[in-house]
C-alpha atoms as a PDB file:
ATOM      1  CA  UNK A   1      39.942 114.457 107.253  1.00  0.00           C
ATOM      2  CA  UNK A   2      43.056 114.384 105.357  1.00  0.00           C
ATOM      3  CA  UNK A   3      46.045 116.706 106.190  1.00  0.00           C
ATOM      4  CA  UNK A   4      48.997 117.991 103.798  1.00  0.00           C
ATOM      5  CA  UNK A   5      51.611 119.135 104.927  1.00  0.00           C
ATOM      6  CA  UNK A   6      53.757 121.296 101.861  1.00  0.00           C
ATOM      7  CA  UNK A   7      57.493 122.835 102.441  1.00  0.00           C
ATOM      8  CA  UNK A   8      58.601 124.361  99.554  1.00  0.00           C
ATOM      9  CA  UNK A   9      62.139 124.448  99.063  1.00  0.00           C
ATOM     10  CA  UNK A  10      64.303 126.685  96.750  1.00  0.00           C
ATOM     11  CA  UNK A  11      67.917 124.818  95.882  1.00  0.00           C
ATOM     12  CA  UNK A  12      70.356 125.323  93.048  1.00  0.00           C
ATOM     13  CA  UNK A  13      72.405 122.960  91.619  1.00  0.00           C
ATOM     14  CA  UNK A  14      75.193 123.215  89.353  1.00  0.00           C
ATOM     15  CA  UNK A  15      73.625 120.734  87.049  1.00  0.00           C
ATOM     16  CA  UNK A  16      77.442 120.635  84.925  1.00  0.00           C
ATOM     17  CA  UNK A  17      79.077 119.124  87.516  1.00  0.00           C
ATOM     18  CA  UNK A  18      79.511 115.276  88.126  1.00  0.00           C
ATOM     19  CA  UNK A  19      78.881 114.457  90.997  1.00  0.00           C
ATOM     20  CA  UNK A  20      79.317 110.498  93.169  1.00  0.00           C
ATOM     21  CA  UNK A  21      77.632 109.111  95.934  1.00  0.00           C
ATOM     22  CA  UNK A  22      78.767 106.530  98.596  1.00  0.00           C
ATOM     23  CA  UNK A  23      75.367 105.657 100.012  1.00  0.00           C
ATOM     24  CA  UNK A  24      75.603 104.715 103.734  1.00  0.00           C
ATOM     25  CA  UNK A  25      72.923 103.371 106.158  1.00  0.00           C
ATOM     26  CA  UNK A  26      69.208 103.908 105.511  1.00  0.00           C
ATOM     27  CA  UNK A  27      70.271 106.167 103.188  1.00  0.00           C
ATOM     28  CA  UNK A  28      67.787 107.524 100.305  1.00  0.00           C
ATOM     29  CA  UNK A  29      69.842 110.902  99.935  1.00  0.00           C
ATOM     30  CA  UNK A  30      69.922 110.358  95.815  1.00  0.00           C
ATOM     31  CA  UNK A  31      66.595 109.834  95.615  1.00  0.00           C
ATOM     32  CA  UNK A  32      65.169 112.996  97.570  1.00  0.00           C
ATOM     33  CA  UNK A  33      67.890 115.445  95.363  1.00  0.00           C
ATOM     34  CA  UNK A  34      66.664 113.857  91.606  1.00  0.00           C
ATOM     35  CA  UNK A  35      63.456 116.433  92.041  1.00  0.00           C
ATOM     36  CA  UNK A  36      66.285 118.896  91.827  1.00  0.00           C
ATOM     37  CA  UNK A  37      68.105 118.287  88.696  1.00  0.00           C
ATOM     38  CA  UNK A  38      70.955 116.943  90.222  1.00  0.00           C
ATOM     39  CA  UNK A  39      72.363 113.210  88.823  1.00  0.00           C
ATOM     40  CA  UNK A  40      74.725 111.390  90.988  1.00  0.00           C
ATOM     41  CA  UNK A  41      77.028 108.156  89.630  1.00  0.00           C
ATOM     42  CA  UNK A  42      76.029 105.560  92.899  1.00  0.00           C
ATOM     43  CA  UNK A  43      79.062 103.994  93.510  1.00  0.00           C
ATOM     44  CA  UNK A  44      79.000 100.698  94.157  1.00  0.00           C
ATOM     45  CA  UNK A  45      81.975  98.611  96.434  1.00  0.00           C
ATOM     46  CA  UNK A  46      83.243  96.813  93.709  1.00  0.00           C
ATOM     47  CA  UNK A  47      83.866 100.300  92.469  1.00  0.00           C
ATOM     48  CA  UNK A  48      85.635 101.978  94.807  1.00  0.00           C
ATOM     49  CA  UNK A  49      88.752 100.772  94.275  1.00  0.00           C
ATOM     50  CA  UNK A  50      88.509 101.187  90.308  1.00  0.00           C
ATOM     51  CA  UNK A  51      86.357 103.997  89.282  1.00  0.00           C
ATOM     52  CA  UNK A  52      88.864 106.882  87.927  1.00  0.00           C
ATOM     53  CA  UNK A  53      87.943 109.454  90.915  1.00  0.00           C
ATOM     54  CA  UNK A  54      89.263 112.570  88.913  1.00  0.00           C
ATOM     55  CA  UNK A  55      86.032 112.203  86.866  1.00  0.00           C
ATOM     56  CA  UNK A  56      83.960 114.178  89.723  1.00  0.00           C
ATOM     57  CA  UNK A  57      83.364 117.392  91.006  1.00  0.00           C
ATOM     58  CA  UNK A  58      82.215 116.189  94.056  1.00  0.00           C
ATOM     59  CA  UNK A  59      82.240 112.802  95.819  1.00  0.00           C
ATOM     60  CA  UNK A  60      79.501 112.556  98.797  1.00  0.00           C
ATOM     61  CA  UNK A  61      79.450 110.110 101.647  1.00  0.00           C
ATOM     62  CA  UNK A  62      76.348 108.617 102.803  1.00  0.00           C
ATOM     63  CA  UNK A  63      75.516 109.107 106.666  1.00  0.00           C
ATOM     64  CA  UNK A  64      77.314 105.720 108.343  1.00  0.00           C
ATOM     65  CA  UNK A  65      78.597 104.858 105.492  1.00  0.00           C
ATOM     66  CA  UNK A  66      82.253 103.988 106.829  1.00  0.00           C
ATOM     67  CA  UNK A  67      80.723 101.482 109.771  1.00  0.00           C
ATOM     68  CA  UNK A  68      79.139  99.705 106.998  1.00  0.00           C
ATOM     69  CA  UNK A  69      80.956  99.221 103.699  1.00  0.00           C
ATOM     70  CA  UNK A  70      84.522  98.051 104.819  1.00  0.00           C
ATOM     71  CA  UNK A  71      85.453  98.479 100.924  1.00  0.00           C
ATOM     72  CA  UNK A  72      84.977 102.265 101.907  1.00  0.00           C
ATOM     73  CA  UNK A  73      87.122 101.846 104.327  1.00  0.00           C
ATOM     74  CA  UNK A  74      89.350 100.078 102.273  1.00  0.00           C
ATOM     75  CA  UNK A  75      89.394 102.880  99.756  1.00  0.00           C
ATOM     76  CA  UNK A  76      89.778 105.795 102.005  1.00  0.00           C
ATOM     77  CA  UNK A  77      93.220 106.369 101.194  1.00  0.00           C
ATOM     78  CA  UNK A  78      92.065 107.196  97.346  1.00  0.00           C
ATOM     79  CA  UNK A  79      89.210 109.339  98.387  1.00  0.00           C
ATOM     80  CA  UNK A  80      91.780 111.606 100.218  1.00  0.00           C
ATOM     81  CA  UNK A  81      94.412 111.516  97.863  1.00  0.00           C
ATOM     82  CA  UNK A  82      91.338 112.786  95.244  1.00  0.00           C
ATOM     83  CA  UNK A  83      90.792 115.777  97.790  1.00  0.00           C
ATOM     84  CA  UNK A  84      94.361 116.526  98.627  1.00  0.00           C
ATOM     85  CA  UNK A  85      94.360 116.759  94.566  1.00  0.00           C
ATOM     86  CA  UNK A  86      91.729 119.320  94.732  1.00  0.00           C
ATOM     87  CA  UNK A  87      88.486 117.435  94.327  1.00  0.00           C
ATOM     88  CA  UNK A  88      85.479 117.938  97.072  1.00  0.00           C
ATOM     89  CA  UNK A  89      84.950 114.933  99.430  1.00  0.00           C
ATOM     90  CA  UNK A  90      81.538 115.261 101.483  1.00  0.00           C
ATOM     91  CA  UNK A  91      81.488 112.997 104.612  1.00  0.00           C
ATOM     92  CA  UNK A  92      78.239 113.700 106.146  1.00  0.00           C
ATOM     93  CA  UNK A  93      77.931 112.358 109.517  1.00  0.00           C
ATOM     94  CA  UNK A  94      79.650 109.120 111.049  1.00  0.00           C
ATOM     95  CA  UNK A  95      79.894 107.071 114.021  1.00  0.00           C
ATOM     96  CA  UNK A  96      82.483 106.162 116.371  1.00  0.00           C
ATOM     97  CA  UNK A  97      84.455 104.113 113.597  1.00  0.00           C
ATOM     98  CA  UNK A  98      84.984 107.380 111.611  1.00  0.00           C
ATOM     99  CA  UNK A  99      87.809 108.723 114.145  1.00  0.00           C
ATOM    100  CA  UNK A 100      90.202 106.257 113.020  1.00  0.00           C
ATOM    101  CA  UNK A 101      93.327 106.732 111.527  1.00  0.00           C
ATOM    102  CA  UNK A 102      93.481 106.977 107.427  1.00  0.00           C
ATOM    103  CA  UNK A 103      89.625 107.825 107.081  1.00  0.00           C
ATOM    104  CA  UNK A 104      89.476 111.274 107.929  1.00  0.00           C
ATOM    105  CA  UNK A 105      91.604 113.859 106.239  1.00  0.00           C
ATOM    106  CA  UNK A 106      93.135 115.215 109.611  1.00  0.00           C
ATOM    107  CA  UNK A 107      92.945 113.201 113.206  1.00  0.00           C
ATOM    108  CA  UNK A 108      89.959 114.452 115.505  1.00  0.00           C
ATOM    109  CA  UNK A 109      88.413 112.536 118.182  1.00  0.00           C
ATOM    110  CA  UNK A 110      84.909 112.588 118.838  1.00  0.00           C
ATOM    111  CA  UNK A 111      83.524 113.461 122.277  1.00  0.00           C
ATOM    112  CA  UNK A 112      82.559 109.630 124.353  1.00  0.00           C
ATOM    113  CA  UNK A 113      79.853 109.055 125.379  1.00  0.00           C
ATOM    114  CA  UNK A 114      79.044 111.061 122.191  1.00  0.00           C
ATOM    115  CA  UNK A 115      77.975 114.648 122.136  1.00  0.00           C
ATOM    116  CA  UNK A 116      74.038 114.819 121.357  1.00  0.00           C
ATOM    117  CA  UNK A 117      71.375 117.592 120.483  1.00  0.00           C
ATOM    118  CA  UNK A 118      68.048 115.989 120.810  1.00  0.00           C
ATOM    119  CA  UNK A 119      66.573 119.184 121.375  1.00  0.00           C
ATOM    120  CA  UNK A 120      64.613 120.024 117.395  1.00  0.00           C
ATOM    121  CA  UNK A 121      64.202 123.218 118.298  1.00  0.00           C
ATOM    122  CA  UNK A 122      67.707 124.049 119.768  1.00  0.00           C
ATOM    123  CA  UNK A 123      69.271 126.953 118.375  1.00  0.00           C
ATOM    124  CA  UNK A 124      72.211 126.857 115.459  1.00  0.00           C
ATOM    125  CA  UNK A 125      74.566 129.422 115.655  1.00  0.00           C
ATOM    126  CA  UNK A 126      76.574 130.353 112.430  1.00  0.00           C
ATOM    127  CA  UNK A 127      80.148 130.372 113.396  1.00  0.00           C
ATOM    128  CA  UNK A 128      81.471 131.666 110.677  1.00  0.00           C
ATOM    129  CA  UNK A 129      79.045 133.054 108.397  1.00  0.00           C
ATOM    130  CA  UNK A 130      81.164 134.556 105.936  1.00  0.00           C
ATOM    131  CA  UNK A 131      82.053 131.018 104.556  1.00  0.00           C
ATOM    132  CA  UNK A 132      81.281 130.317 100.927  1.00  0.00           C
ATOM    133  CA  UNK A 133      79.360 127.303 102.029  1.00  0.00           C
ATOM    134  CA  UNK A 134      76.340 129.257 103.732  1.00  0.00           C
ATOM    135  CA  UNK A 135      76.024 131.531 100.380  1.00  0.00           C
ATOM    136  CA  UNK A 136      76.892 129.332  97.389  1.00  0.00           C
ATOM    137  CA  UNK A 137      75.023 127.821  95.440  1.00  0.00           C
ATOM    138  CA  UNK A 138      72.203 128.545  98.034  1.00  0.00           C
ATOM    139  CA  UNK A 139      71.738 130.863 100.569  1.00  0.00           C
ATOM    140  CA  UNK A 140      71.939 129.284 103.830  1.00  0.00           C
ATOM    141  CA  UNK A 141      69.889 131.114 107.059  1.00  0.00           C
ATOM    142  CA  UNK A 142      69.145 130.157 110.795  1.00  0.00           C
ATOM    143  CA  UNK A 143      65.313 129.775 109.949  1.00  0.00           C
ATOM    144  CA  UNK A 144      66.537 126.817 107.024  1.00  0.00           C
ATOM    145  CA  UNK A 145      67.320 124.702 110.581  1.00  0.00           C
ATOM    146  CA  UNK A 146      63.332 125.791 111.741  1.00  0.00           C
ATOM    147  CA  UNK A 147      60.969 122.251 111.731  1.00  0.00           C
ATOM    148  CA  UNK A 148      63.368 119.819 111.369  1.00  0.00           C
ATOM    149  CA  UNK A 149      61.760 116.677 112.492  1.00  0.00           C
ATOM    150  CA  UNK A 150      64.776 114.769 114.087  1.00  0.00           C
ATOM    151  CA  UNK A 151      67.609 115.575 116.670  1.00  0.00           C
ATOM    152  CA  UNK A 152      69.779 118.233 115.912  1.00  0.00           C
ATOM    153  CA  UNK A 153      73.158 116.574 115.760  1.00  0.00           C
ATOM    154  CA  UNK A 154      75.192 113.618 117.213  1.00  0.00           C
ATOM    155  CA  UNK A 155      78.261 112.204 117.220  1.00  0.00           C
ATOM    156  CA  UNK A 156      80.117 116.024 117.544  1.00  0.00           C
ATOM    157  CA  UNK A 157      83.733 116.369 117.756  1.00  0.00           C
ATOM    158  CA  UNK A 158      85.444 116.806 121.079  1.00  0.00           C
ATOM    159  CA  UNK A 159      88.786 117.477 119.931  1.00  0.00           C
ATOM    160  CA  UNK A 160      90.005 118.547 116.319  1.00  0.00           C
ATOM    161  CA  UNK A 161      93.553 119.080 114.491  1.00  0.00           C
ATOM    162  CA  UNK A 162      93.238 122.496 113.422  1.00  0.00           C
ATOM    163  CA  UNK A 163      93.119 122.563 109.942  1.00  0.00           C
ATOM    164  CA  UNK A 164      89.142 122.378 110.728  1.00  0.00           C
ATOM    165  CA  UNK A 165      87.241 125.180 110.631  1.00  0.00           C
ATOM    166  CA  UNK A 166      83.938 124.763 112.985  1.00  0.00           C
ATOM    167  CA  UNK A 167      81.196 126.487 111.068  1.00  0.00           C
ATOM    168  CA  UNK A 168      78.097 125.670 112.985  1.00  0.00           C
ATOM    169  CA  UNK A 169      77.807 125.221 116.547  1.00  0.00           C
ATOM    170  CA  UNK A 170      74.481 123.702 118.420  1.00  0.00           C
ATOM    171  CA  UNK A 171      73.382 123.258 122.433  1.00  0.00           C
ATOM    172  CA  UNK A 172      70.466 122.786 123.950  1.00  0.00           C
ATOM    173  CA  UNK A 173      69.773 125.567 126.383  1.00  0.00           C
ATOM    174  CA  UNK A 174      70.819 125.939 130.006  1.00  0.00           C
ATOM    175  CA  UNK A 175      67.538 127.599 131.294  1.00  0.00           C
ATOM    176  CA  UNK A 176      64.285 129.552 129.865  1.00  0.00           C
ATOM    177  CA  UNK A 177      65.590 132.359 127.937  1.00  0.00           C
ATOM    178  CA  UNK A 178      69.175 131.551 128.241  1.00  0.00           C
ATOM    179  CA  UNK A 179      71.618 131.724 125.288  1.00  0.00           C
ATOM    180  CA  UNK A 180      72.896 128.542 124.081  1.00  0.00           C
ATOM    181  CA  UNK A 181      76.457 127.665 126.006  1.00  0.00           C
ATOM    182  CA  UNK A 182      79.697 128.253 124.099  1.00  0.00           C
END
């Protein structure tokens, strides 16, 4: 017999804004979000050291995208000079590579061996849940992180300047019952 599984999913996008996507590894981010409304400009590496930045609302880095497009890398400098001029710069996640100096808007060093929730069921805790980013344009909850079908999170930061602001923290738990460790 056949089996569907359906997960509808309410998201709002600001379908004004312009947004730009660096696409990193295995990456078919843009594709998944076009159901949505949203259009993205893919930039492509011959473009990253040309395209006028200041055009976007919103620039979004693909997951591994620095340890595998050195003209990223090569362009990091304009993508932070484009959020120290006010635009948004996404980086979703990144390995090792990502810790070096000039990628990242402030130093941080990840934790080695790397920090890993493998856990799909671990609990997320909302550090700050007051932030903007859990309540606009979507409402964000703790059952949004329910069925997720991968590890929770890798590659965690083990030390931080402190112009970050941790919003979310993860751990797998310590015993049956037990809160998740601070």
């Amino acid at each position: 017999p056949a089996e569907v599984d359906l997960h509808v999913v309410q998201a709002r996008f600001a379908r004004s804004l312009r947004y730009a996507y660096v696409a990193g590894v295995e990456d078919d981010v843009v594709r998944l979000l076009e159901p949505f409304g949203a259009q993205f400009h893919l930039v492509d590496d011959e473009e990253l050291q040309r395209l006028d930045l200041a055009g976007f609302d919103a620039i979004v880095i693909g997951p591994g995208a620095y340890s595998v497009r050195s003209e990223l890398r090569a362009a990091a400098s304009r993508l932070l000079d484009y959020m120290d001029g006010g635009g948004t710069l996404i980086v979703q996640y990144q390995p090792y590579g990502y810790q070096a100096p000039g990628l990242a808007p402030y130093p941080f060093r990840y934790s080695e061996p790397h920090d890993r929730v493998t856990d799909e069921g671990a609990p997320v805790r909302f550090l700050a849940p007051e932030h903007s980013l859990f309540h606009v344009p979507n409402e964000i909850r703790g059952q949004d992180f329910d069925g997720w079908v991968q590890e929770r999170g890798r590659y965690f930061f083990g030390e931080w300047d402190r112009r970050y602001r941790p919003l979310l923290a993860c751990a797998v738990r310590s015993g049956p019952g037990s809160p998740p460790p601070t």
